[in-house]
Protein backbone atom coordinates (compact mmCIF):
# COMPACT_ATOMS: atom_id res chain seq x y z
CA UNK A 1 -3.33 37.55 -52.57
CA UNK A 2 -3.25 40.83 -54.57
CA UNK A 3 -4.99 41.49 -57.63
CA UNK A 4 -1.74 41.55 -59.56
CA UNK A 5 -1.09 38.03 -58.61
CA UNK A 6 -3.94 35.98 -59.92
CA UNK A 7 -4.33 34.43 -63.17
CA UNK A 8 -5.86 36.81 -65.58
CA UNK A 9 -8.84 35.54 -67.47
CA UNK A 10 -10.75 37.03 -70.26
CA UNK A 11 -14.00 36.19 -71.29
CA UNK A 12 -15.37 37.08 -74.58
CA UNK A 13 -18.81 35.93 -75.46
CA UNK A 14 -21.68 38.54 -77.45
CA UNK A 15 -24.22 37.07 -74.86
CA UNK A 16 -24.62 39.22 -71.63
CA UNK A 17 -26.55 36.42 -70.14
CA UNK A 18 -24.32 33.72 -70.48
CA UNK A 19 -20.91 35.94 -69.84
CA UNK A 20 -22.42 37.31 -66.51
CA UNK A 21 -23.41 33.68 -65.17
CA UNK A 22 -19.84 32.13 -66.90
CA UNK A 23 -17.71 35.04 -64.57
CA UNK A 24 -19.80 34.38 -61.46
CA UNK A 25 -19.47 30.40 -61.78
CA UNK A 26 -15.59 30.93 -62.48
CA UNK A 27 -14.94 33.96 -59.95
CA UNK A 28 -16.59 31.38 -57.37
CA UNK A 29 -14.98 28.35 -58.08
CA UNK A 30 -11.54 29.93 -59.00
CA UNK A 31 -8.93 32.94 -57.91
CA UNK A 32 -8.63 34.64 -61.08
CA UNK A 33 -8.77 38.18 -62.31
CA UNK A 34 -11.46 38.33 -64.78
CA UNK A 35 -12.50 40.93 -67.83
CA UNK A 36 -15.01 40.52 -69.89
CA UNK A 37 -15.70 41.71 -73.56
CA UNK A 38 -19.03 41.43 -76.00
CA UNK A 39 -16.61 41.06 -78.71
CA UNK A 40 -13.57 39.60 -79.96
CA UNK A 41 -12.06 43.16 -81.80
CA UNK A 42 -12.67 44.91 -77.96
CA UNK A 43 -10.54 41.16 -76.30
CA UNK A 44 -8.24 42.00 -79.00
CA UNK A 45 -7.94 45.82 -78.27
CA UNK A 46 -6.56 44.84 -74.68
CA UNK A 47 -4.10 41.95 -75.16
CA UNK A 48 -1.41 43.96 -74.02
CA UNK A 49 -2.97 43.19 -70.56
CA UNK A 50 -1.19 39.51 -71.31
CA UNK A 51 -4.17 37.51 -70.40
CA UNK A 52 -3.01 33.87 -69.43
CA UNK A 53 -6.07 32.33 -70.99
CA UNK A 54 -9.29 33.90 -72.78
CA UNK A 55 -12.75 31.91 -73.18
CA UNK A 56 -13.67 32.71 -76.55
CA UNK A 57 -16.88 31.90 -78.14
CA UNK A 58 -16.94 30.52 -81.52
CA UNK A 59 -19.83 32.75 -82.97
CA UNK A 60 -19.79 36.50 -82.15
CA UNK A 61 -21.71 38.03 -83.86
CA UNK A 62 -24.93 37.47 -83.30
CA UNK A 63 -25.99 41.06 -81.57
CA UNK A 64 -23.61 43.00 -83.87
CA UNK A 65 -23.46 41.35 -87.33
CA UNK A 66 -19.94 43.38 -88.39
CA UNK A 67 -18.09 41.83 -85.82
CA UNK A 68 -15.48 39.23 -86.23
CA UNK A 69 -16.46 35.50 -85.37
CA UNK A 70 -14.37 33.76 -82.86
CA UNK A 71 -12.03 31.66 -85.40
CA UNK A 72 -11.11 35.23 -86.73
CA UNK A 73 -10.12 36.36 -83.27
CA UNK A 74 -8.33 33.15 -82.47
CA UNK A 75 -6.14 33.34 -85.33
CA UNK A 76 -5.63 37.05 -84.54
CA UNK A 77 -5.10 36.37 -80.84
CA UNK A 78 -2.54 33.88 -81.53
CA UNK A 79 -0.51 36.09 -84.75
CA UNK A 80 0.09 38.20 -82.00
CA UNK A 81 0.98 36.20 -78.92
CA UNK A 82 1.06 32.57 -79.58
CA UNK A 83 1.75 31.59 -75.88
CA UNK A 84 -1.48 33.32 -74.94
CA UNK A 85 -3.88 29.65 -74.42
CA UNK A 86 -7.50 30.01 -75.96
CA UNK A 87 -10.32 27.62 -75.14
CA UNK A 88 -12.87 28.05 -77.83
CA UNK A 89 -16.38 27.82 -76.68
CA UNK A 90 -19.92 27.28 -78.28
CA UNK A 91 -22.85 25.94 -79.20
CA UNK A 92 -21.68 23.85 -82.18
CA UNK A 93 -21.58 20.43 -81.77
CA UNK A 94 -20.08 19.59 -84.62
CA UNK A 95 -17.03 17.70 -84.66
CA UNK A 96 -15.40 19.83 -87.72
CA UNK A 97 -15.99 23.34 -85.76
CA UNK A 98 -13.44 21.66 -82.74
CA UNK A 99 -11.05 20.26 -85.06
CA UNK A 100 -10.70 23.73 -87.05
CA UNK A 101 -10.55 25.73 -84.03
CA UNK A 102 -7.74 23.42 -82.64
CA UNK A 103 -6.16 23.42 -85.76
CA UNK A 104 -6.15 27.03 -85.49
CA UNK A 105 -4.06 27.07 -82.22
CA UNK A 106 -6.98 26.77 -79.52
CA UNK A 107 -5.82 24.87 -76.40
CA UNK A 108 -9.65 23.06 -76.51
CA UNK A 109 -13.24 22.81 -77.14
CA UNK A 110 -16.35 23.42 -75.12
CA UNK A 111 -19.28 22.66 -76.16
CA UNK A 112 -21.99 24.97 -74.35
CA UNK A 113 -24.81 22.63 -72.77
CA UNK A 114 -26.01 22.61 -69.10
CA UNK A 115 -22.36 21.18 -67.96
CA UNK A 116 -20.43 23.81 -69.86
CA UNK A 117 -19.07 26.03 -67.03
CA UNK A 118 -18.21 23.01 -65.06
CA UNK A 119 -16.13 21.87 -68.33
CA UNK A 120 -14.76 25.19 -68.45
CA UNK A 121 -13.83 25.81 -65.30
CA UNK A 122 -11.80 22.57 -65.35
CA UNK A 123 -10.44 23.49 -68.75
CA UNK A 124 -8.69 26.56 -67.28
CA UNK A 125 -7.38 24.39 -64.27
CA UNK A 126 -5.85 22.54 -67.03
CA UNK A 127 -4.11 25.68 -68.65
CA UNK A 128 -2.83 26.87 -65.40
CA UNK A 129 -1.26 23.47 -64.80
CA UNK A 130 0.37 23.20 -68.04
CA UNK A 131 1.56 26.97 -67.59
CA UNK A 132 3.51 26.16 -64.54
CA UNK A 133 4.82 22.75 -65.83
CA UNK A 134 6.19 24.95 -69.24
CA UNK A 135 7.73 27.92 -66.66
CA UNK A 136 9.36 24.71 -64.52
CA UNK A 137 10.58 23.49 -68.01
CA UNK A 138 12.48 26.89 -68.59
CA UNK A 139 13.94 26.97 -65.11
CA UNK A 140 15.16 23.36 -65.19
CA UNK A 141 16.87 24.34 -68.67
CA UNK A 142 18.40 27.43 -66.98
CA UNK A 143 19.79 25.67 -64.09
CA UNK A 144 21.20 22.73 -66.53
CA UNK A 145 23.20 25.49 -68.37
CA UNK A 146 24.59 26.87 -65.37
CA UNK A 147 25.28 23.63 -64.32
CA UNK A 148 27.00 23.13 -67.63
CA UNK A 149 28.99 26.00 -67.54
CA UNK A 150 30.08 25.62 -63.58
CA UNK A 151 31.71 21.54 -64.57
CA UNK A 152 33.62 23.34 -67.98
CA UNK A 153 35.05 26.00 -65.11
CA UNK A 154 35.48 23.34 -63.02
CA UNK A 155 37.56 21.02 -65.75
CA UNK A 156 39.10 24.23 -67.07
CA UNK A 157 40.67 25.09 -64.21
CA UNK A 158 42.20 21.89 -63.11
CA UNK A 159 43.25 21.11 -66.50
CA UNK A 160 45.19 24.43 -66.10
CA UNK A 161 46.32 23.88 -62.42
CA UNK A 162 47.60 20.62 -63.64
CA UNK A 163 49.27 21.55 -67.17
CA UNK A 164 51.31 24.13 -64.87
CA UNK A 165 51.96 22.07 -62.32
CA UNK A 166 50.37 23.97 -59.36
CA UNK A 167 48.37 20.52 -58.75
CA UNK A 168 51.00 18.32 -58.97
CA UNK A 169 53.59 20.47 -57.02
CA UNK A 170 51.45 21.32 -53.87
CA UNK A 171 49.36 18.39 -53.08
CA UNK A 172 47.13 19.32 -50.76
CA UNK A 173 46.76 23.23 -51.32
């Protein structure tokens, strides 16, 4: 499988330690293309790389103060491409952090705790599957129309066939 063709994943998370093991855990268990970023304003700086997901902590700025935390960046991230899915991810346990972030348009919550990567690893399983179900969606509308439109030919033409009496004159034709 090329590069070209996996799922691209970005990571964004202002602790080396914990991005480094998150992309190794993921890049074993998973074939997707993966780029990371200390913070969100470099993730935002490359969107136009159309990740399909990003892992975005919820506080980032704990090594550089000025940066943006990660409900900033979600809110950015999804302004500018709101089919672009987000899991949020941090230490937070509280209940009112996970029901902001998914209010702001994240696709869920991970809480970061010894089964984390596990969680998030089957997290982005999830947003591939839903992916795929949403582009079979789109193709099953596409085919309906073209359906739709092939039956109006269809009726079209033998209402005109008949109304002139081709039909009716040359059974058979």
């Amino acid at each position: 499988m090329a590069n070209s063709d996996l799922r691209k994943v970005f990571l964004v998370d202002d602790d080396p330690m914990h991005l480094q093991m998150l992309k190794d855990h993921l890049s074993s268990k998973l074939k997707v293309d993966i780029t990371t970023f200390s913070t969100g304003e470099d993730c935002l700086a490359n969107l136009d790389k159309n990740p399909d997901v990003i892992v975005l902590d919820y506080y980032l700025n704990s090594v550089e103060k000025s940066a943006a935390n990660g409900i900033e960046i979600l809110k950015k991230i999804k302004a500018r491409n709101a089919d672009t899915e987000v899991v949020m991810l941090s230490g937070q346990e509280k209940i009112e952090i996970a029901v902001e972030t998914m209010a702001s348009g994240a696709f869920d919550y991970v809480i970061k705790n010894e089964s984390s990567f596990l969680r998030t690893e089957n997290k982005l399983v999830n947003v591939f599957k839903h992916k795929k179900l949403e582009d079979n969606v789109k193709l099953y509308k596409k085919g309906l129309i073209v359906m739709g439109v092939v039956v109006v030919l269809v009726v079209i033409t033998s209402i005109i066939l008949v109304s002139t009496g081709i039909a009716t004159e040359n059974p058979g034709w």
